[in-house]
C-alpha atoms as a PDB file:
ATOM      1  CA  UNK A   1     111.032 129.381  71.902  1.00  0.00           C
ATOM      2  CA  UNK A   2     111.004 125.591  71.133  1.00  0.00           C
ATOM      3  CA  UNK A   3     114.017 125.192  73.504  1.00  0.00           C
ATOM      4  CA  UNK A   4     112.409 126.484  76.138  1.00  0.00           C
ATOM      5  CA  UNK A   5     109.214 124.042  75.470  1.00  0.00           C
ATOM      6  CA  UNK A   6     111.687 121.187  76.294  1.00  0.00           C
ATOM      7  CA  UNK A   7     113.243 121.924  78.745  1.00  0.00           C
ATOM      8  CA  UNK A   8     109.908 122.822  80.765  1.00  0.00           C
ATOM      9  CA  UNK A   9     109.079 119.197  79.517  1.00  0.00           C
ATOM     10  CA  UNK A  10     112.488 117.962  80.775  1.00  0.00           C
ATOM     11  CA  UNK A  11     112.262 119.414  84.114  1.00  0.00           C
ATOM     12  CA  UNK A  12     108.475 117.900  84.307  1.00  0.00           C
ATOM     13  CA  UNK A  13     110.097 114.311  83.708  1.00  0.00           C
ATOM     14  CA  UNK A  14     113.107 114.487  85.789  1.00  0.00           C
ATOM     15  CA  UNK A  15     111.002 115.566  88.812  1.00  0.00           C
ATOM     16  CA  UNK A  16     108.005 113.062  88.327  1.00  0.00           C
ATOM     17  CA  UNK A  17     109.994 110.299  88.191  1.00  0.00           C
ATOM     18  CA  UNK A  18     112.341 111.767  90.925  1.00  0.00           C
ATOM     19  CA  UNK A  19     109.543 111.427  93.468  1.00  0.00           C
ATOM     20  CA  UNK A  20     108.330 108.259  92.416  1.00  0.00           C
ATOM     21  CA  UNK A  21     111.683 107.031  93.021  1.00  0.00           C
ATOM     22  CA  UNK A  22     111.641 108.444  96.498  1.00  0.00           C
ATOM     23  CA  UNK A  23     108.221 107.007  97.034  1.00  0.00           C
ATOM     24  CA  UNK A  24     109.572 103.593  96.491  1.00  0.00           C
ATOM     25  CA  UNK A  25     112.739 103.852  98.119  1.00  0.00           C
ATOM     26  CA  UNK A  26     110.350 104.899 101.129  1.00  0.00           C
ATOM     27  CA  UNK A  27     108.019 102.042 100.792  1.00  0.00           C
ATOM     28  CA  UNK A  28     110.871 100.080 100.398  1.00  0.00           C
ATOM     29  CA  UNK A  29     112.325 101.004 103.972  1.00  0.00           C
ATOM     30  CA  UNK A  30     108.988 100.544 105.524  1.00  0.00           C
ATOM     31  CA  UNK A  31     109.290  96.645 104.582  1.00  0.00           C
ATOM     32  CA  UNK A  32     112.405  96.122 105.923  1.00  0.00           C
ATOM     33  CA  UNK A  33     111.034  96.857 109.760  1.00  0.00           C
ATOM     34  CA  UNK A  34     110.586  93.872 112.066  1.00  0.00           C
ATOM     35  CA  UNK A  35     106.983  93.180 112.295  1.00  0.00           C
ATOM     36  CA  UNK A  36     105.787  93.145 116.276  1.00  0.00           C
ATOM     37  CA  UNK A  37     105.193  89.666 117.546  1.00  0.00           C
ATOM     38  CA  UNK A  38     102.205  88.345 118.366  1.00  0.00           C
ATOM     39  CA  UNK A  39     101.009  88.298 122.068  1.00  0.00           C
ATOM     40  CA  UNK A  40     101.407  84.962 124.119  1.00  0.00           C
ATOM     41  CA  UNK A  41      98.814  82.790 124.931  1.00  0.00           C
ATOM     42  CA  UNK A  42      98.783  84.033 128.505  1.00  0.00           C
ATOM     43  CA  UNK A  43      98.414  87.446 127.876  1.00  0.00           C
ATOM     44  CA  UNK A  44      95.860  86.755 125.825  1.00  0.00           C
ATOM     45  CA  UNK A  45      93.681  85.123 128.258  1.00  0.00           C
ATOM     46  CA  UNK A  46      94.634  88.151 131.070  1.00  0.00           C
ATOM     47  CA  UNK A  47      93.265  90.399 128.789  1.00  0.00           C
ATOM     48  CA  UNK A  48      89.632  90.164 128.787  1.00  0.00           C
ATOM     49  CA  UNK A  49      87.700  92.660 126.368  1.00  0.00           C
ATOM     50  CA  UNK A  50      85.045  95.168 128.753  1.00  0.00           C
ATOM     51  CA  UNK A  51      81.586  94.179 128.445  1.00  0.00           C
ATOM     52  CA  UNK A  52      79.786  95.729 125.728  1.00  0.00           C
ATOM     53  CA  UNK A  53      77.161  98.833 126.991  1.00  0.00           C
ATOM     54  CA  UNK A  54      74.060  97.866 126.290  1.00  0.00           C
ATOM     55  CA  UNK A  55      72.831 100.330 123.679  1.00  0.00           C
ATOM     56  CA  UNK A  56      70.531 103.742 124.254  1.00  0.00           C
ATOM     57  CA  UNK A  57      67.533 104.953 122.559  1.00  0.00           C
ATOM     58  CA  UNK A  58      65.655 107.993 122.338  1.00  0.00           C
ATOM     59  CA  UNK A  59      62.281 108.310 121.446  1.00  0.00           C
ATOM     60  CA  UNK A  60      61.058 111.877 120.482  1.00  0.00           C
ATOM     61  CA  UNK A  61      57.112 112.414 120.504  1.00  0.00           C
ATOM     62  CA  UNK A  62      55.476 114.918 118.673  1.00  0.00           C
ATOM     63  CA  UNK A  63      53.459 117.857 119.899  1.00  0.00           C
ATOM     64  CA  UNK A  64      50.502 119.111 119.003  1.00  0.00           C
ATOM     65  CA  UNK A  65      50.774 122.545 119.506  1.00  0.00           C
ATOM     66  CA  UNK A  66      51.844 124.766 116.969  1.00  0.00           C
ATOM     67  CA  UNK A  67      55.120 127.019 119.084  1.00  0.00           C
ATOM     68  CA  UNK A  68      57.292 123.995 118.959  1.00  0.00           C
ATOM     69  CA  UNK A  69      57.241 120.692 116.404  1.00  0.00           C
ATOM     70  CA  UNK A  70      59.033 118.224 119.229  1.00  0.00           C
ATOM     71  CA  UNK A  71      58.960 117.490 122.558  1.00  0.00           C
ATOM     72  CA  UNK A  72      62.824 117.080 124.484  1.00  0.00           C
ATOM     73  CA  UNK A  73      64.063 113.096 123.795  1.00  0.00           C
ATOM     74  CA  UNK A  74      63.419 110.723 126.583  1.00  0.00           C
ATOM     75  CA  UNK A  75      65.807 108.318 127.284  1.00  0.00           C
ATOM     76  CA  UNK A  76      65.026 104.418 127.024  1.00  0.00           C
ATOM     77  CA  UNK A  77      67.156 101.645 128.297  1.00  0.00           C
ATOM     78  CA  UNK A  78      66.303  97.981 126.939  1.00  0.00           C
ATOM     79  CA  UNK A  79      67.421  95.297 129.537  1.00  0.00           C
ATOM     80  CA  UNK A  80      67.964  91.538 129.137  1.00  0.00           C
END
């Protein structure tokens, strides 16, 4: 009975430190790629980020009757 008791624990320890080899033999391969270079200058200044949209709120009023709590939202657009 004992015997089988280690060799369950045997089997545990091989594999665990089987896949934390292959874990860092993976990691390990993942270094080794070139890194992308940076953009140029001039491709820099051709690419020009959109505008941001300026943001939306909705305001929802309640009612006062007693069928439904809230009204539909209305939609409210703050300009510069």
């Amino acid at each position: 009975m004992y015997i089988g008791v280690l060799y369950l624990f045997l089997t545990f320890i091989v594999c665990f430190i089987l896949v934390h080899v292959i874990k860092l033999a993976y990691i390990g391969l993942l270094s080794l790629k070139k890194k992308p270079e940076p953009p140029k200058e001039k491709e820099k200044e051709k690419e020009k980020p959109a505008p941001k949209p300026q943001p939306v709120y909705y305001i929802v009023e309640k009612k006062r009757t007693k069928k439904t709590a809230y009204s539909n939202p209305k939609e409210i657009e703050f300009k510069k």
